[in-house]
PDB file of N, CA and C in Angstrom:
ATOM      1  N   UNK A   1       7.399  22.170   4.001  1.00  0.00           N
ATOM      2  CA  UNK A   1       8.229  21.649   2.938  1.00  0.00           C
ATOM      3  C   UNK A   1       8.261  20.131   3.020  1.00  0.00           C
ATOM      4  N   UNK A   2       8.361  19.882   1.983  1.00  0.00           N
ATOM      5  CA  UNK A   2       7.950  17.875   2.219  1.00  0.00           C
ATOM      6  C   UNK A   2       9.708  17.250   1.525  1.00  0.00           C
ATOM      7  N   UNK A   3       9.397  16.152   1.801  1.00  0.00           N
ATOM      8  CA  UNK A   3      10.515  15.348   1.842  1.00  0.00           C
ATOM      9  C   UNK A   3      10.448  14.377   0.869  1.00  0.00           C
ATOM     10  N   UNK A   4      11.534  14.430  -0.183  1.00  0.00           N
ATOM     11  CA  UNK A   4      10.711  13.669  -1.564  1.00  0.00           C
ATOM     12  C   UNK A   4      11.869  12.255  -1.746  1.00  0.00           C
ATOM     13  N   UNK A   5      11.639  11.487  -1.835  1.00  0.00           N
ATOM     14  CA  UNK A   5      12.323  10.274  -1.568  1.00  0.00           C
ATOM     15  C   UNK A   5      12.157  10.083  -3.712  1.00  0.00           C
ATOM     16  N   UNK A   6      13.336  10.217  -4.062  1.00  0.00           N
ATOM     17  CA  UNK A   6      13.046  10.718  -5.547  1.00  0.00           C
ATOM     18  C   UNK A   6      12.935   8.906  -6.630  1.00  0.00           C
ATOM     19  N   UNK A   7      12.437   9.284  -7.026  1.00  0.00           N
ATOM     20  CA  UNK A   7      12.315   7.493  -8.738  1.00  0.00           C
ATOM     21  C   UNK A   7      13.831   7.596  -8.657  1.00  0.00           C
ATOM     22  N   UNK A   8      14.263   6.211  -8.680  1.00  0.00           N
ATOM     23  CA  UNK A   8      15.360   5.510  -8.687  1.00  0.00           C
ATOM     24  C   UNK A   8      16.273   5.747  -7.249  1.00  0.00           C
ATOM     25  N   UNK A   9      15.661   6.044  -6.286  1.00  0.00           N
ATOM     26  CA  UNK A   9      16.385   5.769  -4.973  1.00  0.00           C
ATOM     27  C   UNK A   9      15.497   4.697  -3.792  1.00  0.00           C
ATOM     28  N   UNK A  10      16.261   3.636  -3.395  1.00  0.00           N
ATOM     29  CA  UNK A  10      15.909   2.516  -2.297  1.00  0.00           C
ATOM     30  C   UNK A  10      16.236   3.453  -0.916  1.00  0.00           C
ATOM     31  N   UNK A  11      15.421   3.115   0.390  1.00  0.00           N
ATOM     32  CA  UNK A  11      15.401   3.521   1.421  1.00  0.00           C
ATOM     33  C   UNK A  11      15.652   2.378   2.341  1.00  0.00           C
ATOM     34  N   UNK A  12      16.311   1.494   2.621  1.00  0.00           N
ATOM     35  CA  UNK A  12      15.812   0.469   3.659  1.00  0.00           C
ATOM     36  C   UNK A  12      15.892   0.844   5.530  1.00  0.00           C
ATOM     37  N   UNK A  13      15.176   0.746   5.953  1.00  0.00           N
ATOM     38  CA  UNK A  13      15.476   1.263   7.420  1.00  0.00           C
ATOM     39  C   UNK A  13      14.418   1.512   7.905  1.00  0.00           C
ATOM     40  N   UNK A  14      14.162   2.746   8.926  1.00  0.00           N
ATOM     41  CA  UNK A  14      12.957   3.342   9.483  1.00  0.00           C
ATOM     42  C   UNK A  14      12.838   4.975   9.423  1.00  0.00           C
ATOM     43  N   UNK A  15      12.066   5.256   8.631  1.00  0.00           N
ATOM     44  CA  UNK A  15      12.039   6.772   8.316  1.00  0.00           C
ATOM     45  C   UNK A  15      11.078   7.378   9.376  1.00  0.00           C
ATOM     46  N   UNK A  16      11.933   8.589  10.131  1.00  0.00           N
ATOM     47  CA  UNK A  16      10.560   9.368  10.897  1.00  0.00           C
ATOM     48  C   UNK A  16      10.238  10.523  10.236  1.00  0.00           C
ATOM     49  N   UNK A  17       9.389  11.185  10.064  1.00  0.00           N
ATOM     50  CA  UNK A  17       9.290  12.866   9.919  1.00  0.00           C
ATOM     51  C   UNK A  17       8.108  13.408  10.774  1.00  0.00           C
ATOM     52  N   UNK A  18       8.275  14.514  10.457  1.00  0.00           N
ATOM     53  CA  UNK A  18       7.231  15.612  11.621  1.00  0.00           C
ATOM     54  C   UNK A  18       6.318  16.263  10.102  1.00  0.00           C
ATOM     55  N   UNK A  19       7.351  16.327   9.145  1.00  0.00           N
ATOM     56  CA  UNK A  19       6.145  17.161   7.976  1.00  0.00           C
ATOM     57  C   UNK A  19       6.046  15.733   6.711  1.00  0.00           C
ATOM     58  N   UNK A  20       5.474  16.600   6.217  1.00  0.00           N
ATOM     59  CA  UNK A  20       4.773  15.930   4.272  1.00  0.00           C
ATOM     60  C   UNK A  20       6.125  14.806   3.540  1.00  0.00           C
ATOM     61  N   UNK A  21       5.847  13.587   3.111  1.00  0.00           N
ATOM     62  CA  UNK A  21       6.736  13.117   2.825  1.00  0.00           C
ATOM     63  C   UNK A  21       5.725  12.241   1.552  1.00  0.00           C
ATOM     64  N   UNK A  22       6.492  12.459  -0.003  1.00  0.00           N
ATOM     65  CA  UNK A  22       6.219  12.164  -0.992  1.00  0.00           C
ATOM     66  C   UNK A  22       7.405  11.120  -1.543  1.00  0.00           C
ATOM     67  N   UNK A  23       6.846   9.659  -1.785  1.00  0.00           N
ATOM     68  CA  UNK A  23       8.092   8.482  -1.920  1.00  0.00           C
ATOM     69  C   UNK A  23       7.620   8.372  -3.858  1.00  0.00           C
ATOM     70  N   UNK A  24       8.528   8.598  -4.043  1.00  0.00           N
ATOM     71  CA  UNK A  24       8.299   8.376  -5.610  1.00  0.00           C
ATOM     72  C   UNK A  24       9.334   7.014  -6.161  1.00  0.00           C
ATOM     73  N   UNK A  25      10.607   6.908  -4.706  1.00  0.00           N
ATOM     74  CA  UNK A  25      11.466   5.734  -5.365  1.00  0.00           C
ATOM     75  C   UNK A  25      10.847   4.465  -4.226  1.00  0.00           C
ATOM     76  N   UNK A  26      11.366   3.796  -3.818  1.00  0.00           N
ATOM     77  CA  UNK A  26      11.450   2.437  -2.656  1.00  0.00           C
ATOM     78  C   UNK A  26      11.665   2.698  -1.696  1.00  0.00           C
ATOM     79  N   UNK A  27      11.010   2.775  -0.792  1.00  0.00           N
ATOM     80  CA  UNK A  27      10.795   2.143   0.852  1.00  0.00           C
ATOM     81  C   UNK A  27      10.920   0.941   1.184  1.00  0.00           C
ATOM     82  N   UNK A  28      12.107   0.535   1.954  1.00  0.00           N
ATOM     83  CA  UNK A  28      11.400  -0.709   2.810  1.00  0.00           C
ATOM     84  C   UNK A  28      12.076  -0.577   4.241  1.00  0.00           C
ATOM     85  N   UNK A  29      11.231  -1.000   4.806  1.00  0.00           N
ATOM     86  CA  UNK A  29      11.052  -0.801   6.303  1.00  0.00           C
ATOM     87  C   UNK A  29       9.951  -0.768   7.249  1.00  0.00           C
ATOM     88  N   UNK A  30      10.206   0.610   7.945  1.00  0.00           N
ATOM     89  CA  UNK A  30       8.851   1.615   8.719  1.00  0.00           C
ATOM     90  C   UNK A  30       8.935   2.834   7.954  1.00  0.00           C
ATOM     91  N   UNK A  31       7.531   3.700   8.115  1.00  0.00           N
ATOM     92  CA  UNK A  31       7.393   4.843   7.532  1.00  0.00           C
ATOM     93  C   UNK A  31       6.862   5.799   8.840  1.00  0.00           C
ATOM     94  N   UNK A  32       7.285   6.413   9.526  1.00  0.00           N
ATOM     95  CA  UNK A  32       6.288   7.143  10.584  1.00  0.00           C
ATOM     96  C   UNK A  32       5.941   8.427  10.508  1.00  0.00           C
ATOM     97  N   UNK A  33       5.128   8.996   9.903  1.00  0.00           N
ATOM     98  CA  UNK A  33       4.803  10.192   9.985  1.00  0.00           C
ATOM     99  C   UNK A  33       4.000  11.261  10.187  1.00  0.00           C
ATOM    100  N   UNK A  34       4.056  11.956  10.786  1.00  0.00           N
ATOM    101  CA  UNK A  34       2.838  13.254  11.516  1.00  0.00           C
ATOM    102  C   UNK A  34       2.343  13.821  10.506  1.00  0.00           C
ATOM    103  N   UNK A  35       2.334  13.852   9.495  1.00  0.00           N
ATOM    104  CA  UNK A  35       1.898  14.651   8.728  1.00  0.00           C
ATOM    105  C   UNK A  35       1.231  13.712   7.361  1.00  0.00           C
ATOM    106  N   UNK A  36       1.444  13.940   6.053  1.00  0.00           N
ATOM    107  CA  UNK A  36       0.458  13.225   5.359  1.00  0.00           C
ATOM    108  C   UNK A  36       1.995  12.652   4.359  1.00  0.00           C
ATOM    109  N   UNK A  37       1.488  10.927   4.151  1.00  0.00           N
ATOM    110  CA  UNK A  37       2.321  10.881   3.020  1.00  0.00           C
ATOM    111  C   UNK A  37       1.650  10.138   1.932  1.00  0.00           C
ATOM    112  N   UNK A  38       2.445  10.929   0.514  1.00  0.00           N
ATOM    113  CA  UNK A  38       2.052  10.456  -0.762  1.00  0.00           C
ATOM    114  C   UNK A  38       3.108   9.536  -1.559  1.00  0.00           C
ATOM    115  N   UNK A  39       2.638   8.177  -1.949  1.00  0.00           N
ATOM    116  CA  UNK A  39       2.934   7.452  -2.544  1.00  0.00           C
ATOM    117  C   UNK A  39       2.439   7.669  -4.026  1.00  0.00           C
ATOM    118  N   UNK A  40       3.702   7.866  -4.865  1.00  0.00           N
ATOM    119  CA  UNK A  40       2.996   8.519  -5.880  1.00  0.00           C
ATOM    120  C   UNK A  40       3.195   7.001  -7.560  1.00  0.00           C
ATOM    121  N   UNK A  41       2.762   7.397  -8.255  1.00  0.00           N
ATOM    122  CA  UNK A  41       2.191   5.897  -9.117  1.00  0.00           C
ATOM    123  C   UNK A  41       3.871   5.388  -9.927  1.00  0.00           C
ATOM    124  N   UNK A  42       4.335   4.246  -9.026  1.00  0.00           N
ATOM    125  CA  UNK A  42       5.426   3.842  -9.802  1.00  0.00           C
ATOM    126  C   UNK A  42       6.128   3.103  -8.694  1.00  0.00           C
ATOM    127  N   UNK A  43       5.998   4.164  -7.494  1.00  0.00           N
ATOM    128  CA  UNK A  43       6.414   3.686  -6.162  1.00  0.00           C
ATOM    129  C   UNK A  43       6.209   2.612  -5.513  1.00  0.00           C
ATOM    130  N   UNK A  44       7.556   2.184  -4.497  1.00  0.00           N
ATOM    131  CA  UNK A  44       6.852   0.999  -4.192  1.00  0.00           C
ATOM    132  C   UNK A  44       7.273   0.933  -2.531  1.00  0.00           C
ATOM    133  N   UNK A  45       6.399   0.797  -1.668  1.00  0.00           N
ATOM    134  CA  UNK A  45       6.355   0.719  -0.163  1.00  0.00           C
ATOM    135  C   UNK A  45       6.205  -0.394   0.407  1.00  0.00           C
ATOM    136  N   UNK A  46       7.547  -1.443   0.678  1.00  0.00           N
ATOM    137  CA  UNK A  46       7.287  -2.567   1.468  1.00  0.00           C
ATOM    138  C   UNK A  46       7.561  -2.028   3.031  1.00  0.00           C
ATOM    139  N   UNK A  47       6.787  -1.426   3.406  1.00  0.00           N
ATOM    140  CA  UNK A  47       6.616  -1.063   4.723  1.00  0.00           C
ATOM    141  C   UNK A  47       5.307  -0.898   5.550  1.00  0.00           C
ATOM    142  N   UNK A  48       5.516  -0.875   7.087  1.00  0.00           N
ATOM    143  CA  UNK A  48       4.411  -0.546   7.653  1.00  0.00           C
ATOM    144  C   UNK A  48       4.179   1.014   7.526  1.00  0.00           C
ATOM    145  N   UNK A  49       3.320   1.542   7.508  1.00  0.00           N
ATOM    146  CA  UNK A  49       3.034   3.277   7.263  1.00  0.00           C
ATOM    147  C   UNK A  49       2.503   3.152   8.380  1.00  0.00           C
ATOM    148  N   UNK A  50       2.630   4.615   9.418  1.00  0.00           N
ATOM    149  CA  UNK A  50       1.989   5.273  10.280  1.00  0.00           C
ATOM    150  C   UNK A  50       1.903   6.754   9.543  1.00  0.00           C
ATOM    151  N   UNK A  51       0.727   7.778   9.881  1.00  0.00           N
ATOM    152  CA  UNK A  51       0.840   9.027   9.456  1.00  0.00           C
ATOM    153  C   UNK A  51      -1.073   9.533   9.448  1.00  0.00           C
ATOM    154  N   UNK A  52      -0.619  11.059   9.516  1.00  0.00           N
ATOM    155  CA  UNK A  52      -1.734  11.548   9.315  1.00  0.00           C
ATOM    156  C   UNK A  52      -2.625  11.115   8.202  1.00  0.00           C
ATOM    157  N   UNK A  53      -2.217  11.141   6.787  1.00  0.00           N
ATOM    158  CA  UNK A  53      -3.225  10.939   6.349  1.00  0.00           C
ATOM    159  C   UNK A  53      -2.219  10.232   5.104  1.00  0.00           C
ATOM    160  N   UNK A  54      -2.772   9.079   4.401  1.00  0.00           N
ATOM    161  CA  UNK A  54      -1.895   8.084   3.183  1.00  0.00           C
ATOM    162  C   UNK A  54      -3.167   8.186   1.569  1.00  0.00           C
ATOM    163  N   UNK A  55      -2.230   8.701   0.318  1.00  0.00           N
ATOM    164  CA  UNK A  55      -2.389   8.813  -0.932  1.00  0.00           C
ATOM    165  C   UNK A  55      -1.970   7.665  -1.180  1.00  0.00           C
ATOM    166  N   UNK A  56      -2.224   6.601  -2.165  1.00  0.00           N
ATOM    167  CA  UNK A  56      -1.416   5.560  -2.790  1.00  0.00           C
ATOM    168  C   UNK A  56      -2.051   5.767  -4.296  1.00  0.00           C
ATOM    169  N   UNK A  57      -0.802   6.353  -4.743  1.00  0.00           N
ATOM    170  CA  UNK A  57      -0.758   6.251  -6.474  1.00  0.00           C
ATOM    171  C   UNK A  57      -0.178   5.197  -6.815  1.00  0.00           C
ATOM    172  N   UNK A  58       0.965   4.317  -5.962  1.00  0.00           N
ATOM    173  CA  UNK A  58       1.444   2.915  -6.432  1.00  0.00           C
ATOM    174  C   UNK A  58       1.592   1.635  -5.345  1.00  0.00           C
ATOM    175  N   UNK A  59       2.387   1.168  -5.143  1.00  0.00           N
ATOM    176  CA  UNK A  59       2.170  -0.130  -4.629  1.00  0.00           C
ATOM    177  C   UNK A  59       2.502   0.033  -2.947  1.00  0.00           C
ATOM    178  N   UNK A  60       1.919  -0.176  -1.927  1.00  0.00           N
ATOM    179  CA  UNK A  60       2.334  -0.493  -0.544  1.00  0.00           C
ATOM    180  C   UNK A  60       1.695  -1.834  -0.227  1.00  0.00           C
ATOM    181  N   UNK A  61       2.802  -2.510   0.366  1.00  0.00           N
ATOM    182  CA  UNK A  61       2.614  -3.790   1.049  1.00  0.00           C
ATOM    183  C   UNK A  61       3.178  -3.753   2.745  1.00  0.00           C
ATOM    184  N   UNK A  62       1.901  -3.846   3.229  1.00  0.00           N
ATOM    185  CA  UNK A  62       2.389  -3.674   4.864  1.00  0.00           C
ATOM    186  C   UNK A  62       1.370  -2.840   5.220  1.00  0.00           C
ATOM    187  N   UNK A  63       0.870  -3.073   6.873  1.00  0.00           N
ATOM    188  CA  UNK A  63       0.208  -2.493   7.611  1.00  0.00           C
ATOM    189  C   UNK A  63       0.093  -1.126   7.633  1.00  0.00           C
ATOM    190  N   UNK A  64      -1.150  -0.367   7.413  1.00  0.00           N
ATOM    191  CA  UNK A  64      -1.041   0.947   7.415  1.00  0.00           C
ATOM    192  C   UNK A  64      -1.891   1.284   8.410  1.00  0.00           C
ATOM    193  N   UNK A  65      -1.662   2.376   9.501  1.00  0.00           N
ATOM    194  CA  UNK A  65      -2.394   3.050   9.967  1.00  0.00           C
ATOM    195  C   UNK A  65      -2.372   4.614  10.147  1.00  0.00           C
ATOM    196  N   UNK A  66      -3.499   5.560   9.710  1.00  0.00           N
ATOM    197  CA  UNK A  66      -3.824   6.854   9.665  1.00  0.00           C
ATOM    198  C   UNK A  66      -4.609   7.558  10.979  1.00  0.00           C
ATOM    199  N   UNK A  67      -4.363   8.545  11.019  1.00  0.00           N
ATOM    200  CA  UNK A  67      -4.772   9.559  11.849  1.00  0.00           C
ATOM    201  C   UNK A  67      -6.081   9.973  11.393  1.00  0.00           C
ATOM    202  N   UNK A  68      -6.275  10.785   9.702  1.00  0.00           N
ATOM    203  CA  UNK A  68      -7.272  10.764   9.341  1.00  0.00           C
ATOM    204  C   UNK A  68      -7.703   9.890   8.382  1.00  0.00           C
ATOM    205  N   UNK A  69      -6.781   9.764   7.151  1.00  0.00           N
ATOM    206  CA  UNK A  69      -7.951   9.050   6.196  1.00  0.00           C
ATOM    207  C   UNK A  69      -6.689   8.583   5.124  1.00  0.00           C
ATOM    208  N   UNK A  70      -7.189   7.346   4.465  1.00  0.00           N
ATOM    209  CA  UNK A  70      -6.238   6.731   3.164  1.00  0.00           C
ATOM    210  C   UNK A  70      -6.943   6.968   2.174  1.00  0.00           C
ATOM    211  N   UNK A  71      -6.119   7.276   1.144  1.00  0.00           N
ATOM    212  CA  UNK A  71      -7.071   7.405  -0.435  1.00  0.00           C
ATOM    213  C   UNK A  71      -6.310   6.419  -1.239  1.00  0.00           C
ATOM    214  N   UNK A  72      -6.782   5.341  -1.698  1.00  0.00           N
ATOM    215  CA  UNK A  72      -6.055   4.418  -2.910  1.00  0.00           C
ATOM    216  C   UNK A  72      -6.547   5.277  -4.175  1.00  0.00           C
ATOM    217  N   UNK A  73      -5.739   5.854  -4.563  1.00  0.00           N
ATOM    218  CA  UNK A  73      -6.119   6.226  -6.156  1.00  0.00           C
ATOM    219  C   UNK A  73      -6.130   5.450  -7.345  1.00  0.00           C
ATOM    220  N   UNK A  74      -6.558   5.406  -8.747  1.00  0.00           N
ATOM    221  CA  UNK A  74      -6.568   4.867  -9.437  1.00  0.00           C
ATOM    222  C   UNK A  74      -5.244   4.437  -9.858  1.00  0.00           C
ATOM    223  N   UNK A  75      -5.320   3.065  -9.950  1.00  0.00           N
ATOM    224  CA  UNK A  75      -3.756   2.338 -10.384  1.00  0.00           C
ATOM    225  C   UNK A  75      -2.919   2.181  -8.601  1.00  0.00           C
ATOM    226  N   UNK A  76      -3.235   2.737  -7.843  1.00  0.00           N
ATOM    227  CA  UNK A  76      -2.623   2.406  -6.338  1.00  0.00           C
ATOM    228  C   UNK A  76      -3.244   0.790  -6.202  1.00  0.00           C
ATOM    229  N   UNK A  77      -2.146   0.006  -5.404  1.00  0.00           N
ATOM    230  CA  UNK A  77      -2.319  -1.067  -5.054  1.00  0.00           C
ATOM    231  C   UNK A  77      -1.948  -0.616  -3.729  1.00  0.00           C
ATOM    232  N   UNK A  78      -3.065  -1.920  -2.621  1.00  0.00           N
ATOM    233  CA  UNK A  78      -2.434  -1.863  -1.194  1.00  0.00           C
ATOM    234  C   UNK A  78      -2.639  -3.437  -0.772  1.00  0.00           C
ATOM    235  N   UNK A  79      -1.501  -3.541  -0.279  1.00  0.00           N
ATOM    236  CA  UNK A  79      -1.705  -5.231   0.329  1.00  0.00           C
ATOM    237  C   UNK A  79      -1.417  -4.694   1.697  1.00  0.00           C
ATOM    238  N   UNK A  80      -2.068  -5.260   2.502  1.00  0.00           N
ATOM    239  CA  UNK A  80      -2.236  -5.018   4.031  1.00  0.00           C
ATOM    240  C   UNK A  80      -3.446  -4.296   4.952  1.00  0.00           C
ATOM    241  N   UNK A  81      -3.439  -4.282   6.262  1.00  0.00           N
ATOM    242  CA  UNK A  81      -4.399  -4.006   7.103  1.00  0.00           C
ATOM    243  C   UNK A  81      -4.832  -2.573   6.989  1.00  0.00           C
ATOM    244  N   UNK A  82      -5.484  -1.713   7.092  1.00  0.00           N
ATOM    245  CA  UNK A  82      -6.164  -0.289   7.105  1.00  0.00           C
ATOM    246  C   UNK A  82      -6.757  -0.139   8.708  1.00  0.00           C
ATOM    247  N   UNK A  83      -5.912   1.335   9.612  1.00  0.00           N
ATOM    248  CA  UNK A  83      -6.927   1.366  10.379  1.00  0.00           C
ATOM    249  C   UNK A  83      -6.544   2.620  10.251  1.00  0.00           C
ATOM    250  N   UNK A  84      -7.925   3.968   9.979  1.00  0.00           N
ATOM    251  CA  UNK A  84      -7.733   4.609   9.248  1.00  0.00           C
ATOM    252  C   UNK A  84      -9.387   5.249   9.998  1.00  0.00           C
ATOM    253  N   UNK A  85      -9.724   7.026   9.826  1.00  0.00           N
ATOM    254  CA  UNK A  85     -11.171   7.195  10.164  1.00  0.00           C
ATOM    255  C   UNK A  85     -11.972   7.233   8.976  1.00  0.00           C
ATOM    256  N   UNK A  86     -10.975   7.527   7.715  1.00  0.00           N
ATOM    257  CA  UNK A  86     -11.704   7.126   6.812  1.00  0.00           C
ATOM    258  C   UNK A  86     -10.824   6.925   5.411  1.00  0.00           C
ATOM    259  N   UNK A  87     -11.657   5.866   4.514  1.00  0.00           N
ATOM    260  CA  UNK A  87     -10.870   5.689   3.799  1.00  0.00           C
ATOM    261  C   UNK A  87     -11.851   4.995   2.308  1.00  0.00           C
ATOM    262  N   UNK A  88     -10.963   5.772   0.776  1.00  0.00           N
ATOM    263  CA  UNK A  88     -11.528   5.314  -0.438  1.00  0.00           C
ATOM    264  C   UNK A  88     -10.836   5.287  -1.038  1.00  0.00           C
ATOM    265  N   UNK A  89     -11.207   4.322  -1.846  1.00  0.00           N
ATOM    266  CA  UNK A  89     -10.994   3.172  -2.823  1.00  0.00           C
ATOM    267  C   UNK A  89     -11.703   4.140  -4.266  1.00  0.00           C
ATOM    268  N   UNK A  90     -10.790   4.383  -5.136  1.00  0.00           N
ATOM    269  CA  UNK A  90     -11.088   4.715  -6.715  1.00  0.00           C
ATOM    270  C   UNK A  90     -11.238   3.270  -7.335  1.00  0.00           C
ATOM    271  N   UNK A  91     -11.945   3.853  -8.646  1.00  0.00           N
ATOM    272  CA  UNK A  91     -12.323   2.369  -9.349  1.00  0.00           C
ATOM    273  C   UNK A  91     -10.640   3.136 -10.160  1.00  0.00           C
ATOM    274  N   UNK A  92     -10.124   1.337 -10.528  1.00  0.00           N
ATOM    275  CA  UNK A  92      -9.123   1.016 -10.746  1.00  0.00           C
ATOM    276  C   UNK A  92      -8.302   0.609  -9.841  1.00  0.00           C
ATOM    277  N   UNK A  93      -8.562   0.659  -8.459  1.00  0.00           N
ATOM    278  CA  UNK A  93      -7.326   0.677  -7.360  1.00  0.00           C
ATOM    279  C   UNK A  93      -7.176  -0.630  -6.963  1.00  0.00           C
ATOM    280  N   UNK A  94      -6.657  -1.050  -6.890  1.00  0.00           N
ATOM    281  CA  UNK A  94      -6.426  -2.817  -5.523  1.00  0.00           C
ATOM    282  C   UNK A  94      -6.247  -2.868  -4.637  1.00  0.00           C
ATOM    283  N   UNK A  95      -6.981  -3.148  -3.868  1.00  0.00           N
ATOM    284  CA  UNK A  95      -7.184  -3.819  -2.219  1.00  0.00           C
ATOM    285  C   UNK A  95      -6.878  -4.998  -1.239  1.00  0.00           C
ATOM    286  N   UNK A  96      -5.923  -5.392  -0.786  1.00  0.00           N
ATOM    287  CA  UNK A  96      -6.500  -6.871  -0.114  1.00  0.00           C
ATOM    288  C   UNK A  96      -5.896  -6.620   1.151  1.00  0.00           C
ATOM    289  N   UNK A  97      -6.601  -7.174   2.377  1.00  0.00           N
ATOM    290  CA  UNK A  97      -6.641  -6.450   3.258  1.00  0.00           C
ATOM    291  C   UNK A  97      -7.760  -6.353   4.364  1.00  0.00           C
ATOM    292  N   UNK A  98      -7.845  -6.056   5.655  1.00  0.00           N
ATOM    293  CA  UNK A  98      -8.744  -5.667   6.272  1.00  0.00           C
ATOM    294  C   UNK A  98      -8.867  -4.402   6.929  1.00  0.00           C
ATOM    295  N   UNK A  99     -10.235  -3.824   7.427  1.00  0.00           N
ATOM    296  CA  UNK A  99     -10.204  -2.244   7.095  1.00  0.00           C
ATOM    297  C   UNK A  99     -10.591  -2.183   8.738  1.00  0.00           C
ATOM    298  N   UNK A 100     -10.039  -1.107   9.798  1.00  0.00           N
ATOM    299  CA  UNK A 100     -10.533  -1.037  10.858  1.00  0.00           C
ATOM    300  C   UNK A 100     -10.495   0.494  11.899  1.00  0.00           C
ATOM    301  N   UNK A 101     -12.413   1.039  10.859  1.00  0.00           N
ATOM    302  CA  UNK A 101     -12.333   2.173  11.238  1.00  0.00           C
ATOM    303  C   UNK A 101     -12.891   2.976  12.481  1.00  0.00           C
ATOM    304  N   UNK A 102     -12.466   2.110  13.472  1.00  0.00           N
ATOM    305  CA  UNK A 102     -12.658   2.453  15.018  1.00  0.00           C
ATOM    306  C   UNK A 102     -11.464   3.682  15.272  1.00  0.00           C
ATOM    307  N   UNK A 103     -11.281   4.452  15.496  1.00  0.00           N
ATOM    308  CA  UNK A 103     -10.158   4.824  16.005  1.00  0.00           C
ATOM    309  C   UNK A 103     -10.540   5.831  16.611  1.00  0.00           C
TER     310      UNK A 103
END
């Protein structure tokens, strides 16, 4: 069961979870999570992300690092570092950033 952080709610702090966590309102902080989270298109993440695996349908600013893999989807923006085993970029998406897929 995932954890839905709903449009029109702010988070400021440090969020942990163990399962699926879908941010549709504001993050800011840390994000840490074992499992996969989706940033879905509207959202906005001024945080560092840790987690299995990161969707960006909207905006994250801050260091991300994955377990397996980031997907920027079309219309996702990401400002910050990627270390990630793998990771793509849709045409439409924004990037800036450096990518570091040693892990």
């Amino acid at each position: 069961m995932a954890t839905i952080i709903g449009n029109g709610i702010t988070i400021e702090g440090e969020i942990t979870s163990d399962e699926e966590v879908v941010v549709a309102g504001t993050v800011r902080g840390r994000l840490n999570v074992d499992g996969p989270v989706t940033v879905e298109g509207g959202a906005v993440v001024e945080a560092d992300v840790g987690a299995g695996s990161l969707s960006v349908g909207g905006t994250v600013t801050g260091n991300v690092s994955a377990s397996d893999r980031v997907d920027l989807l079309s219309g996702g923006r990401l400002v910050g570092d990627v270390k990630a085993a793998r990771l793509t970029i849709a045409d439409g998406a924004s990037f800036k950033g450096n990518v570091d897929m040693d892990v």
